[in-house]
N, C-alpha and C. Protein backbone atom coordinates (compact mmCIF):
# COMPACT_ATOMS: atom_id res chain seq x y z
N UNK A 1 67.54 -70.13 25.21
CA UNK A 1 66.30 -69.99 25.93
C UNK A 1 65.17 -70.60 25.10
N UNK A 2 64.15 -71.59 25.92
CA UNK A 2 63.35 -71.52 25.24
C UNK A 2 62.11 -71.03 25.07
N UNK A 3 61.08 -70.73 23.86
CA UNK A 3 60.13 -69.92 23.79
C UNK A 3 58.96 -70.96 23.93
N UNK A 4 58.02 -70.64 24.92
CA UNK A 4 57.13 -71.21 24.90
C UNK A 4 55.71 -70.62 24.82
N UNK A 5 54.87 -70.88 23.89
CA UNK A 5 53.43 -70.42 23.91
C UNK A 5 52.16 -71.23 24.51
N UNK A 6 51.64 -71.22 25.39
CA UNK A 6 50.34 -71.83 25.71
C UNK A 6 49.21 -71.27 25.05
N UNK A 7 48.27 -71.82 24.83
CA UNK A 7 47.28 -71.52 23.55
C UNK A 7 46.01 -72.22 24.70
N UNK A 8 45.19 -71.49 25.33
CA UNK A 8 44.36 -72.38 26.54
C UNK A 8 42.86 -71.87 25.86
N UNK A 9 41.67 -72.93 25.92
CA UNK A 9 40.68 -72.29 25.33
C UNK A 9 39.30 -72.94 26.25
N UNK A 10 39.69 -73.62 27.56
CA UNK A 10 38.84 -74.65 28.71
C UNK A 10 38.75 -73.08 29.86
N UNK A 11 37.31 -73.13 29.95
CA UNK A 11 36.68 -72.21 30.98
C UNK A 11 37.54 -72.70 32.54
N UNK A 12 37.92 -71.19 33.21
CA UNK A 12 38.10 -71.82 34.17
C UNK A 12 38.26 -72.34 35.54
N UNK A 13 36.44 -72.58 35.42
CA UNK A 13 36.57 -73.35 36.31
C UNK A 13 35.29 -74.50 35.97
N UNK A 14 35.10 -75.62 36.91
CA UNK A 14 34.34 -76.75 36.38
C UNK A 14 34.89 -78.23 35.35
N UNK A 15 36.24 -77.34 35.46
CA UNK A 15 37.18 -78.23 34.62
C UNK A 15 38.82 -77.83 34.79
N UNK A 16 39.62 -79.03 35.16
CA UNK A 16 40.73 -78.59 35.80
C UNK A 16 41.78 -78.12 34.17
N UNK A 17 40.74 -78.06 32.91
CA UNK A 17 42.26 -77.73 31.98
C UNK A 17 42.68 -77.09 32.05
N UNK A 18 42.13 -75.89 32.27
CA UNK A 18 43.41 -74.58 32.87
C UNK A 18 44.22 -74.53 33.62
N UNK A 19 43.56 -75.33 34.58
CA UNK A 19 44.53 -75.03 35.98
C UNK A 19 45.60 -76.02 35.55
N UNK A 20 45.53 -76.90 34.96
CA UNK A 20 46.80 -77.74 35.10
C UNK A 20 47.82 -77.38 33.97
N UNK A 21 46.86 -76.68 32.97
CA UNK A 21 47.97 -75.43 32.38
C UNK A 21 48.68 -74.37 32.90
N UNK A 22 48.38 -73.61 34.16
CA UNK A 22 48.56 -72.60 34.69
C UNK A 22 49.88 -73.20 35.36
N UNK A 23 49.48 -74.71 36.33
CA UNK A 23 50.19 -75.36 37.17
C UNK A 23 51.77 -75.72 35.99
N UNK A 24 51.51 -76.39 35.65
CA UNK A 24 52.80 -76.39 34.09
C UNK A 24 53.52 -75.13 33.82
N UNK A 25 52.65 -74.19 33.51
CA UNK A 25 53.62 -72.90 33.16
C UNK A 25 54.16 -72.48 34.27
N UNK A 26 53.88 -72.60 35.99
CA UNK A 26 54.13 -71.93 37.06
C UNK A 26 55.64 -72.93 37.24
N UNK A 27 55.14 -73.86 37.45
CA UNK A 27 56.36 -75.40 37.35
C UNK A 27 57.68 -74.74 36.59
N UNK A 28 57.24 -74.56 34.85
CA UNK A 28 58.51 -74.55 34.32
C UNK A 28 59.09 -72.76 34.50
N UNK A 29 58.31 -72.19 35.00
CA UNK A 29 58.91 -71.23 35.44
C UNK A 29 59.73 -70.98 36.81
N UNK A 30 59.08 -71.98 37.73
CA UNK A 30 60.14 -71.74 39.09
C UNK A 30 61.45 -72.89 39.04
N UNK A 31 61.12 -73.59 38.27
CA UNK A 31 62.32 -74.73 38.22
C UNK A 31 63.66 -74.12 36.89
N UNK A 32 62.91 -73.34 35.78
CA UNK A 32 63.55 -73.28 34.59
C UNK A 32 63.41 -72.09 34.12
N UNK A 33 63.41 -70.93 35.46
CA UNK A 33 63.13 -69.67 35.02
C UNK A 33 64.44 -68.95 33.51
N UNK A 34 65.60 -69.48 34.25
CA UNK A 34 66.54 -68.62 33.23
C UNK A 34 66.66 -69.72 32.14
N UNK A 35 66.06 -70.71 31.49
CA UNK A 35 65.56 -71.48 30.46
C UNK A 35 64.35 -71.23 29.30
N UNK A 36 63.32 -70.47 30.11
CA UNK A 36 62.23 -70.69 29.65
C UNK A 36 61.89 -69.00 29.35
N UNK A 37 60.87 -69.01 28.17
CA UNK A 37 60.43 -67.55 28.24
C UNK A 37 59.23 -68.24 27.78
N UNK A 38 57.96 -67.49 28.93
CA UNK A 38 56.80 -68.16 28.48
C UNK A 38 55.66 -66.90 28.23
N UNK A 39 55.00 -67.21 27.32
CA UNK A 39 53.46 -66.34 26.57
C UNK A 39 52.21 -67.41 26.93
N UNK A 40 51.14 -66.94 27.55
CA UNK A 40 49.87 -67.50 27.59
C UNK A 40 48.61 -66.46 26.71
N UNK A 41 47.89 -67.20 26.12
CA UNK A 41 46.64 -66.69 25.10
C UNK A 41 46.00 -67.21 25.11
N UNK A 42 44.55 -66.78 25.94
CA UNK A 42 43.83 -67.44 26.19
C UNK A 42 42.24 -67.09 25.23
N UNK A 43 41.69 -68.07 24.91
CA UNK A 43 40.87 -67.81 23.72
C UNK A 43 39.60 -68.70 24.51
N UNK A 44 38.15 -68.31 23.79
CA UNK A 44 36.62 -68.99 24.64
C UNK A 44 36.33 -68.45 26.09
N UNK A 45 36.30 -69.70 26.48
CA UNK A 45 35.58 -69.40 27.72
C UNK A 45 36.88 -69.31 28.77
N UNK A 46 38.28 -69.64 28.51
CA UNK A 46 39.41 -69.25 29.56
C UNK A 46 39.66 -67.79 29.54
N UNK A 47 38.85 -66.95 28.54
CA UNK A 47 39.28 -65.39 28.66
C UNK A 47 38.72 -64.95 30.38
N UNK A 48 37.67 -65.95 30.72
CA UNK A 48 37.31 -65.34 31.98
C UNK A 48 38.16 -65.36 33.40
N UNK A 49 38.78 -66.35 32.82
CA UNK A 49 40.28 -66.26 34.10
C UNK A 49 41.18 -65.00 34.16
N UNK A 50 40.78 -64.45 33.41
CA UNK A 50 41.79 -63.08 33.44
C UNK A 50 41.13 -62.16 34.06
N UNK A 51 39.94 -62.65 34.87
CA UNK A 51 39.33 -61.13 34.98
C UNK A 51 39.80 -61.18 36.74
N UNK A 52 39.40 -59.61 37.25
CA UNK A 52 40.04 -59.45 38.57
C UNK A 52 38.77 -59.64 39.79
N UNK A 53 39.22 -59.94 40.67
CA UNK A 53 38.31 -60.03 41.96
C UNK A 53 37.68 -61.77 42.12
N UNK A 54 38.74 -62.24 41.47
CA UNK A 54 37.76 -63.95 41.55
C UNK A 54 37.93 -64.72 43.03
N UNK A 55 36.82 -65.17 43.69
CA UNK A 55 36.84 -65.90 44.87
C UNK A 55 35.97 -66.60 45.05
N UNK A 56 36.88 -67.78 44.22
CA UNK A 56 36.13 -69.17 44.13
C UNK A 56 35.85 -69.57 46.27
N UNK A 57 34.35 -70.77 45.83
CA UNK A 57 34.57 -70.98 47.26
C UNK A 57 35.27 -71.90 47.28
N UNK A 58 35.54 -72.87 46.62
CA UNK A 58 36.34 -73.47 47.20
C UNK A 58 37.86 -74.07 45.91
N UNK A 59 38.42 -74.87 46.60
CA UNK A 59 39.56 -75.65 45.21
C UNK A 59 40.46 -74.37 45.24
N UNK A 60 40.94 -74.51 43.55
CA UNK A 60 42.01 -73.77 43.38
C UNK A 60 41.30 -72.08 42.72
N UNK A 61 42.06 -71.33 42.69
CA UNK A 61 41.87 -70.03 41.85
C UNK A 61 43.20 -69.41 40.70
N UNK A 62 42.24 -69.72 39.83
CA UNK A 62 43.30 -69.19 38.47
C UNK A 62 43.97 -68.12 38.66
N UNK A 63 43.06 -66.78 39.03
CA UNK A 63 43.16 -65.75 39.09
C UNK A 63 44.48 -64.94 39.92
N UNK A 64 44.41 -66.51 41.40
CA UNK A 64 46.37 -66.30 41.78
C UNK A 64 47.46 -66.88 40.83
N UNK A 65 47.03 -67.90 40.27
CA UNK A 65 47.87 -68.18 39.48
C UNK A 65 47.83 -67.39 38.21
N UNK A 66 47.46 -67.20 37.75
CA UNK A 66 47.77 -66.24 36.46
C UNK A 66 48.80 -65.00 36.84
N UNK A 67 48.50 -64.29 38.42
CA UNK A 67 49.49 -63.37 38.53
C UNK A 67 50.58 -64.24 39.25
N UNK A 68 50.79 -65.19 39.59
CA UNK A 68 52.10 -66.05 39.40
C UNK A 68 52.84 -66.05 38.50
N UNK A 69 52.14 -66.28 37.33
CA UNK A 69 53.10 -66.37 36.36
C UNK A 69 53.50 -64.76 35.61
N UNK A 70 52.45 -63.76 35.89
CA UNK A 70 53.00 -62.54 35.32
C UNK A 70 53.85 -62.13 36.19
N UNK A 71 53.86 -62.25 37.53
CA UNK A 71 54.69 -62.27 38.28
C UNK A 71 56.00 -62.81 37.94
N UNK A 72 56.42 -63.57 37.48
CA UNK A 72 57.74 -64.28 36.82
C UNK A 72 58.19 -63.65 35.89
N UNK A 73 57.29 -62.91 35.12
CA UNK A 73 57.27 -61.65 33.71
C UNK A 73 56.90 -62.56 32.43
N UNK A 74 55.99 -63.60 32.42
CA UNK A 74 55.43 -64.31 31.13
C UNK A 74 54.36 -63.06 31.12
N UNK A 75 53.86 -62.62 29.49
CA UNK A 75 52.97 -62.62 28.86
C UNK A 75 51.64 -63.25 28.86
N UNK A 76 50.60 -62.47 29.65
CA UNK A 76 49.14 -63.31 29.53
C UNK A 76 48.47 -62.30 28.81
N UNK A 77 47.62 -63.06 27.52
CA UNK A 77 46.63 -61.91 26.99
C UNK A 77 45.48 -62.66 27.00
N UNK A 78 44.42 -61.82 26.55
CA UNK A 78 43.40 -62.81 26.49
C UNK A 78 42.75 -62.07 25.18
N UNK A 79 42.12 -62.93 23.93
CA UNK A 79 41.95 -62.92 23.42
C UNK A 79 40.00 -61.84 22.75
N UNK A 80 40.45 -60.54 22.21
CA UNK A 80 39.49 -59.38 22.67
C UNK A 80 38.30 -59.85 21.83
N UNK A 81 38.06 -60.47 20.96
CA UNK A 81 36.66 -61.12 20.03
C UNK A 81 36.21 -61.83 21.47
N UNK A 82 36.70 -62.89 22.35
CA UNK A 82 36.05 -63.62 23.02
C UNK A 82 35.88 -63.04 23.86
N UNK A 83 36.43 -61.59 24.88
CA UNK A 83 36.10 -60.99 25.85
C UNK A 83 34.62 -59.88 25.25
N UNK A 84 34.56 -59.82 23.90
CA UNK A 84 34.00 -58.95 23.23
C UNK A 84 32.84 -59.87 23.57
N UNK A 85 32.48 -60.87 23.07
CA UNK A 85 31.66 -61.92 22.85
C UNK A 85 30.35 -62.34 24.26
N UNK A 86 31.89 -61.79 25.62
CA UNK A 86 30.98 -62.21 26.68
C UNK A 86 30.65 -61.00 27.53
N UNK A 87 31.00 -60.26 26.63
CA UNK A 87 30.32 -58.74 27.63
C UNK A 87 31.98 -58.40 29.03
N UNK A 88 33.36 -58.50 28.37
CA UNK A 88 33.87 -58.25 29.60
C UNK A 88 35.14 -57.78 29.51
N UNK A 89 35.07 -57.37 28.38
CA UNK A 89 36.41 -56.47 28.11
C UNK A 89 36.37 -55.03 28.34
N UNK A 90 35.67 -54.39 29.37
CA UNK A 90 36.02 -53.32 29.99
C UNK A 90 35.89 -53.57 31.45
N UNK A 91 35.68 -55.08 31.59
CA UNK A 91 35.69 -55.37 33.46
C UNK A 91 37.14 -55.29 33.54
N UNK A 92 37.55 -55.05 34.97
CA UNK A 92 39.10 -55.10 35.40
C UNK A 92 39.13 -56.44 35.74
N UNK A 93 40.82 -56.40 34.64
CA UNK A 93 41.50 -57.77 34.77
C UNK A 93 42.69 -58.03 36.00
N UNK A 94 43.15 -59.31 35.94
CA UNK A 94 43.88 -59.52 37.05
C UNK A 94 45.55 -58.95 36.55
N UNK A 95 45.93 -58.73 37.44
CA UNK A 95 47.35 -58.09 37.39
C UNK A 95 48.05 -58.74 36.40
N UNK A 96 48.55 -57.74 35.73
CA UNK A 96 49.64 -58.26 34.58
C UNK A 96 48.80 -58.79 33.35
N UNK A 97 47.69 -58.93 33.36
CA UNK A 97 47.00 -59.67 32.15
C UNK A 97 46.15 -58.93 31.81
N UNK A 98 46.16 -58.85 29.82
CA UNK A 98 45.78 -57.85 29.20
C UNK A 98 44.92 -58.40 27.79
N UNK A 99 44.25 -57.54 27.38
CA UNK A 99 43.40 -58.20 25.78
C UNK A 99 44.65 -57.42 25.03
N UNK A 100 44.04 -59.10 24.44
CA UNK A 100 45.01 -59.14 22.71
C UNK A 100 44.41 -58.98 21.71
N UNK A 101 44.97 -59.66 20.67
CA UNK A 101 43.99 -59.73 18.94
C UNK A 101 44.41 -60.71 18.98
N UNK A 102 43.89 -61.45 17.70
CA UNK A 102 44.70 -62.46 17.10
C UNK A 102 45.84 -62.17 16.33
N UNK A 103 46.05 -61.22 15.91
CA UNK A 103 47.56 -60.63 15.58
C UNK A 103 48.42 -60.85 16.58
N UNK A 104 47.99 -60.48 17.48
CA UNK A 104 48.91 -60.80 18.61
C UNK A 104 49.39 -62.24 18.74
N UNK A 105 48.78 -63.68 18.87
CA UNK A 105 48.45 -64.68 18.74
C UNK A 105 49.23 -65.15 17.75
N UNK A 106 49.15 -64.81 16.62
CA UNK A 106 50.20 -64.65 14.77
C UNK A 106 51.38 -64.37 15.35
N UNK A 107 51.73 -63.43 16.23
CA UNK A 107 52.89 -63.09 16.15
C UNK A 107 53.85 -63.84 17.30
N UNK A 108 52.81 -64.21 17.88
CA UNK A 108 53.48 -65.16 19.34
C UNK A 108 54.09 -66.64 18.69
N UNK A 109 52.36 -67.03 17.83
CA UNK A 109 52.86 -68.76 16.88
C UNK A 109 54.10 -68.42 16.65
N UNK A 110 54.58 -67.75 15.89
CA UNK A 110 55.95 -67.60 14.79
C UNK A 110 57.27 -67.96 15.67
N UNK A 111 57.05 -66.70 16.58
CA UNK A 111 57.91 -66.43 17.75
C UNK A 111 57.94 -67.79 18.30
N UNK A 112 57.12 -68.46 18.89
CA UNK A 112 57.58 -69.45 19.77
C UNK A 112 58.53 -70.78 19.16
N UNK A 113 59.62 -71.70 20.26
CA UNK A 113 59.73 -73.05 19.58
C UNK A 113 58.59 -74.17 19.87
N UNK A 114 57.72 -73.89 20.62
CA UNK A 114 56.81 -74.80 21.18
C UNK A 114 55.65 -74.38 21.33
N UNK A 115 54.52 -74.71 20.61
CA UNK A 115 53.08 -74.46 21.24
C UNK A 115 52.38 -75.49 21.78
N UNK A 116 52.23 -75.12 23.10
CA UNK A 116 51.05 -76.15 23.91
C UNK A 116 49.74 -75.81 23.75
N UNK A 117 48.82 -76.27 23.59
CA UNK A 117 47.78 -76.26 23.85
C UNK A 117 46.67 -77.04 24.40
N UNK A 118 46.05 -76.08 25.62
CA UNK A 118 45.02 -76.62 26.45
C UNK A 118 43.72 -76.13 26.36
């Protein structure tokens, strides 16, 4: 199996880097589910994709995709200095996705064979 970590740090929205991170991890999870074991950590301004109730007007929304992929059973955290930072780590997050540390983060690097980062 392989271990994969995404490391995402692009706000998101106004800029498709997340989403086409989100889109990648959703990909290698419906094509390569019993292949792949995937962790997302999201650090800056992508901690705000984790939060719950998002309804963009228009385009795509992270916020389904992120429970896509917890839905599959990957790991989403979001990183608690940067939720600390923007006033929003006691707002409710989206399903399955939770604040981390950077310990957490330490312990994922090690763990994984692959880190992406977006």
């Amino acid at each position: 199996m392989q271990k994969l970590l995404f490391i995402i740090n692009s706000a998101p929205y106004g800029s498709e880097n997340l989403f086409n991170a989100l889109r990648l991890a959703i990909m290698l999870q419906e094509e390569h589910q019993s292949a792949v074991e995937l962790k997302l950590f999201l650090l800056s301004d992508a901690v705000v994709a984790g939060l719950d109730k998002q309804n963009p007007a228009e385009g795509y929304n992270v916020q389904q995709a992120l429970e896509i992929i917890t839905g599959f059973g990957a790991e989403v955290k979001l990183c608690k200095t940067c939720t600390n930072a923007r006033g929003i780590t006691d707002l409710p997050l989206a399903e399955g996705v939770s604040v981390g540390t950077l310990g957490d983060l330490s312990r994922w690097t090690l763990w994984a064979d692959k880190v992406l980062s977006f």
